[in-house]
Protein backbone atom coordinates (compact mmCIF):
# COMPACT_ATOMS: atom_id res chain seq x y z
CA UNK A 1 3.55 4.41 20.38
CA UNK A 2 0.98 2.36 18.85
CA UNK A 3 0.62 1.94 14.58
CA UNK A 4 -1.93 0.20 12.68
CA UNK A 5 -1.34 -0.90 9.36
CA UNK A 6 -4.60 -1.51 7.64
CA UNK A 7 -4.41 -2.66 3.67
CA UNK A 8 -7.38 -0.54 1.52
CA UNK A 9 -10.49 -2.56 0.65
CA UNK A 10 -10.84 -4.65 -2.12
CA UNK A 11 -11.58 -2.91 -5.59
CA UNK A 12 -14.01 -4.18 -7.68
CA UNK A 13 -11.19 -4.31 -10.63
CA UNK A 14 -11.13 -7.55 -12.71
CA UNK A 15 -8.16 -9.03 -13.62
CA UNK A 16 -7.61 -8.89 -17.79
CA UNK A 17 -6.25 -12.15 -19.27
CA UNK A 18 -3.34 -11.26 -21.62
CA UNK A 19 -2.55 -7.70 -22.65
CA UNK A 20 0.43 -5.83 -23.74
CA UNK A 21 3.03 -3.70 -21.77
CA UNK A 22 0.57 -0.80 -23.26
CA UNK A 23 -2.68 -2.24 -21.56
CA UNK A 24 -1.11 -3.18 -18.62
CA UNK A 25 0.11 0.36 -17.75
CA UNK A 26 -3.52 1.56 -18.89
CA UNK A 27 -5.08 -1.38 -16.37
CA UNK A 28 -3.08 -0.23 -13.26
CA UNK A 29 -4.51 3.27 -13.67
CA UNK A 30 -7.83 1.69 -13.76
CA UNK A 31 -7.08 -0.08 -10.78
CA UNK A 32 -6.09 3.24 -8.84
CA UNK A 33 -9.21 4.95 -9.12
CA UNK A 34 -11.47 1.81 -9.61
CA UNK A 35 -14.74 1.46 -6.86
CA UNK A 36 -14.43 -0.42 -4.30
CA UNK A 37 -16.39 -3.48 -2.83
CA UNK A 38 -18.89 -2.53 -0.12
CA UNK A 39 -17.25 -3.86 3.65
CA UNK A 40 -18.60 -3.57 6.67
CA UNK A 41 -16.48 -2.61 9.56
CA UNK A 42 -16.90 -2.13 13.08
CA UNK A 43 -13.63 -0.21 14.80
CA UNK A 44 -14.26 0.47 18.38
CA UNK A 45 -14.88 3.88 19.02
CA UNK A 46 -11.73 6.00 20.23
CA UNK A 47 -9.62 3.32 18.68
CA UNK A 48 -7.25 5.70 17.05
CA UNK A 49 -5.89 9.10 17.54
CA UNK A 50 -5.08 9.96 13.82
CA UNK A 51 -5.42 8.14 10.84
CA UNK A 52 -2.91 8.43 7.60
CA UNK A 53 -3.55 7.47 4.52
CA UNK A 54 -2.00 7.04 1.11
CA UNK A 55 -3.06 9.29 -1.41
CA UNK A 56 -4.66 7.10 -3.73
CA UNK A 57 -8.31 7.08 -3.70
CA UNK A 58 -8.85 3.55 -2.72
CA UNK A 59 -7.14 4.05 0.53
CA UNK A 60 -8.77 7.33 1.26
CA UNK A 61 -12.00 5.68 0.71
CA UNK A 62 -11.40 2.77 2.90
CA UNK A 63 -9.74 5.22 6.10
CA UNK A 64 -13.15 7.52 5.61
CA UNK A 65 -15.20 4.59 6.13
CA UNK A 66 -13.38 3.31 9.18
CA UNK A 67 -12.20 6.01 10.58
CA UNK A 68 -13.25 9.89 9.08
CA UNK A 69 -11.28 12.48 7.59
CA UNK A 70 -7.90 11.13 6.89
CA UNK A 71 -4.43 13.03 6.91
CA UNK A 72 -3.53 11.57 3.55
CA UNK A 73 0.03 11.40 1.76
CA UNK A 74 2.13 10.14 -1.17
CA UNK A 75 4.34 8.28 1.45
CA UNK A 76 2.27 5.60 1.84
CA UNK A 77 0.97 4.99 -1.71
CA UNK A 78 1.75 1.43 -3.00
CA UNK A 79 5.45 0.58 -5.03
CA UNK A 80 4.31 1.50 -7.80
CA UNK A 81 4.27 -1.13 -10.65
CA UNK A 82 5.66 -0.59 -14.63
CA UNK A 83 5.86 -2.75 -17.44
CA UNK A 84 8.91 -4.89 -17.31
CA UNK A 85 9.06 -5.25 -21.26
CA UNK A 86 8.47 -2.08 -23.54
CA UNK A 87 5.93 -3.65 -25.81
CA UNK A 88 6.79 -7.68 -26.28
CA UNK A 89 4.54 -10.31 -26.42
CA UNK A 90 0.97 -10.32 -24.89
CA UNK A 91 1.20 -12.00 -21.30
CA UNK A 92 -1.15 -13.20 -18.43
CA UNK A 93 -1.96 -10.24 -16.07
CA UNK A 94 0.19 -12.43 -13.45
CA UNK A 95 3.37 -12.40 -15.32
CA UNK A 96 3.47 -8.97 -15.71
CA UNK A 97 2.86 -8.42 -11.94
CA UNK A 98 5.42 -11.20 -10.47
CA UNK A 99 8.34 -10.16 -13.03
CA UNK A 100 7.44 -6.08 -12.26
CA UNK A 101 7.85 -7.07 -8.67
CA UNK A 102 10.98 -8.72 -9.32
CA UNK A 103 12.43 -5.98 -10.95
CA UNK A 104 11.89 -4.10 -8.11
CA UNK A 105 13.31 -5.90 -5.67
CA UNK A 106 16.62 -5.90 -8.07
CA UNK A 107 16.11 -2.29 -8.56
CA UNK A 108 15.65 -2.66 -12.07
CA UNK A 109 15.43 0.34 -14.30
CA UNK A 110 12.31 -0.51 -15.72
CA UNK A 111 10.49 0.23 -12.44
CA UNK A 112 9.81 4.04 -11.11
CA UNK A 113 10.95 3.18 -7.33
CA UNK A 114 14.09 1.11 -6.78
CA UNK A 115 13.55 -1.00 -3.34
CA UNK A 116 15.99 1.57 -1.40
CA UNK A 117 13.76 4.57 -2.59
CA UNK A 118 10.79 2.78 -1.39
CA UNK A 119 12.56 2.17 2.01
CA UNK A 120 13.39 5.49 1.99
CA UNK A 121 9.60 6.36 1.75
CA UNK A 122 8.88 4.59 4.33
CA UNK A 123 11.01 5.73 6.48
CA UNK A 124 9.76 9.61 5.93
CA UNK A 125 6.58 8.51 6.58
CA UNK A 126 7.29 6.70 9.91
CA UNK A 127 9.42 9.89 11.39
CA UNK A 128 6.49 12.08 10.23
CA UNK A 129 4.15 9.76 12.01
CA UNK A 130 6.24 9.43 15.48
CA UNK A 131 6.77 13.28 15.36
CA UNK A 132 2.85 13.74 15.32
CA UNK A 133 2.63 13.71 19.19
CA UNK A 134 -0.26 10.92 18.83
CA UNK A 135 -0.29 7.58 20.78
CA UNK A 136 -1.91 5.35 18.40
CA UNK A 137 -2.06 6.24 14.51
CA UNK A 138 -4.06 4.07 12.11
CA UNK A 139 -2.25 4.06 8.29
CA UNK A 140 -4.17 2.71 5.49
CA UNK A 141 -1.88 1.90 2.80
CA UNK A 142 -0.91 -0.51 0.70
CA UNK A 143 -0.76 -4.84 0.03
CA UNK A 144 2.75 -4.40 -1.02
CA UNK A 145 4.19 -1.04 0.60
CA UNK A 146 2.99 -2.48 4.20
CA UNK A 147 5.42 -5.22 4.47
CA UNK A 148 8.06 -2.89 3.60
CA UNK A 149 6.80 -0.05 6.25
CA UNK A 150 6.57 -2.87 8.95
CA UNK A 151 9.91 -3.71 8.15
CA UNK A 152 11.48 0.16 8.44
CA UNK A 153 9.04 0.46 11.69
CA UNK A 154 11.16 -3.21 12.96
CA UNK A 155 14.11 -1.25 12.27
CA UNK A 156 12.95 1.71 14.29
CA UNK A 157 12.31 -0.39 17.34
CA UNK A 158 8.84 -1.54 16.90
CA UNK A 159 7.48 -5.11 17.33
CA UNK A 160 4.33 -6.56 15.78
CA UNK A 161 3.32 -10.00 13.54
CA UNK A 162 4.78 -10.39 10.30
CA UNK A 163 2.29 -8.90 8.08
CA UNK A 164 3.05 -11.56 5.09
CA UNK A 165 0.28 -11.32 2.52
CA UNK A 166 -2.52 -9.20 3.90
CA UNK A 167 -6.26 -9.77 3.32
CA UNK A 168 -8.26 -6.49 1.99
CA UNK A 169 -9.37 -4.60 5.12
CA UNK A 170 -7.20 -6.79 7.43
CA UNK A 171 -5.06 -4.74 10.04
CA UNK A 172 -1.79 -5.63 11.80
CA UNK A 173 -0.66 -3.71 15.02
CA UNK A 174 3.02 -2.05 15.49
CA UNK A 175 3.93 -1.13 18.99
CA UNK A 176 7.41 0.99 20.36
């Protein structure tokens, strides 16, 4: 079995320079339903038999321009991200993204998903996608989720490059 992990297009989104815990929350829902920048993409044709997507519309967007009619699905939505700091100071856009990461990875309570639930998640997703009966799957998810669904699919047997930091639109391949 064949999986591609694809990571959505980039949205046209600008980064604010300092806000509070309050605008940052109100910026990420921006982000989740913001445009995105116009790609152009070639797949070859036939290259997939199915292609998942997360739920959120800017990986819906980016499977229906590569590859159709996606199956889409809250599994592969992106960690999501909370403030770290209920109110507090006003901080760079950056800060309040590397120490909301952090807290996830330490499964702190000021995140929605600990990193086990997210694992978890993952994990659904991948036994949903091997019971499918298709050969090769394309899943357009997430910067941030994919490293941790190529990590579950390592787990599960499958081999593939490390997908580090992915470009928008860039796509890794997982193979069992």
């Amino acid at each position: 079995m064949k999986i591609s992990l694809m990571r959505h297009y980039e949205v046209e989104c600008p980064y604010p320079n300092r806000m509070y815990s309050a605008e940052f929350t109100s910026w990420c829902s921006d982000y989740d339903s913001a445009p995105l920048i116009p790609v152009h993409f070639e797949a070859q044709e036939g290259s997939w038999d199915a292609c998942f997507s997360s739920d959120l519309p800017r990986a819906v967007r980016t499977a229906e321009s590569v590859y159709g009619v996606p199956v889409q699905t809250p599994l592969l939505r992106e960690v999501p991200l909370s403030p770290f700091l209920a109110g507090g100071p006003r901080l760079p856009y950056h800060i309040w993204t590397v120490m909301g990461r952090l807290c996830w990875l330490m499964s702190h309570p000021s995140q929605m998903e600990s990193k086990h639930q997210t694992a978890l998640r993952a994990g659904r997703w991948i036994e949903e996608a091997e019971g499918s009966g298709h050969e090769h799957i394309l899943a357009v998810s997430h910067g941030f989720f994919i490293p941790v669904l190529a990590g579950e699919l390592r787990k599960k047997g499958y081999s593939g490059r490390k997908p580090g930091k992915l470009k928008n639109g860039e796509i890794i391949l997982m193979e069992k």
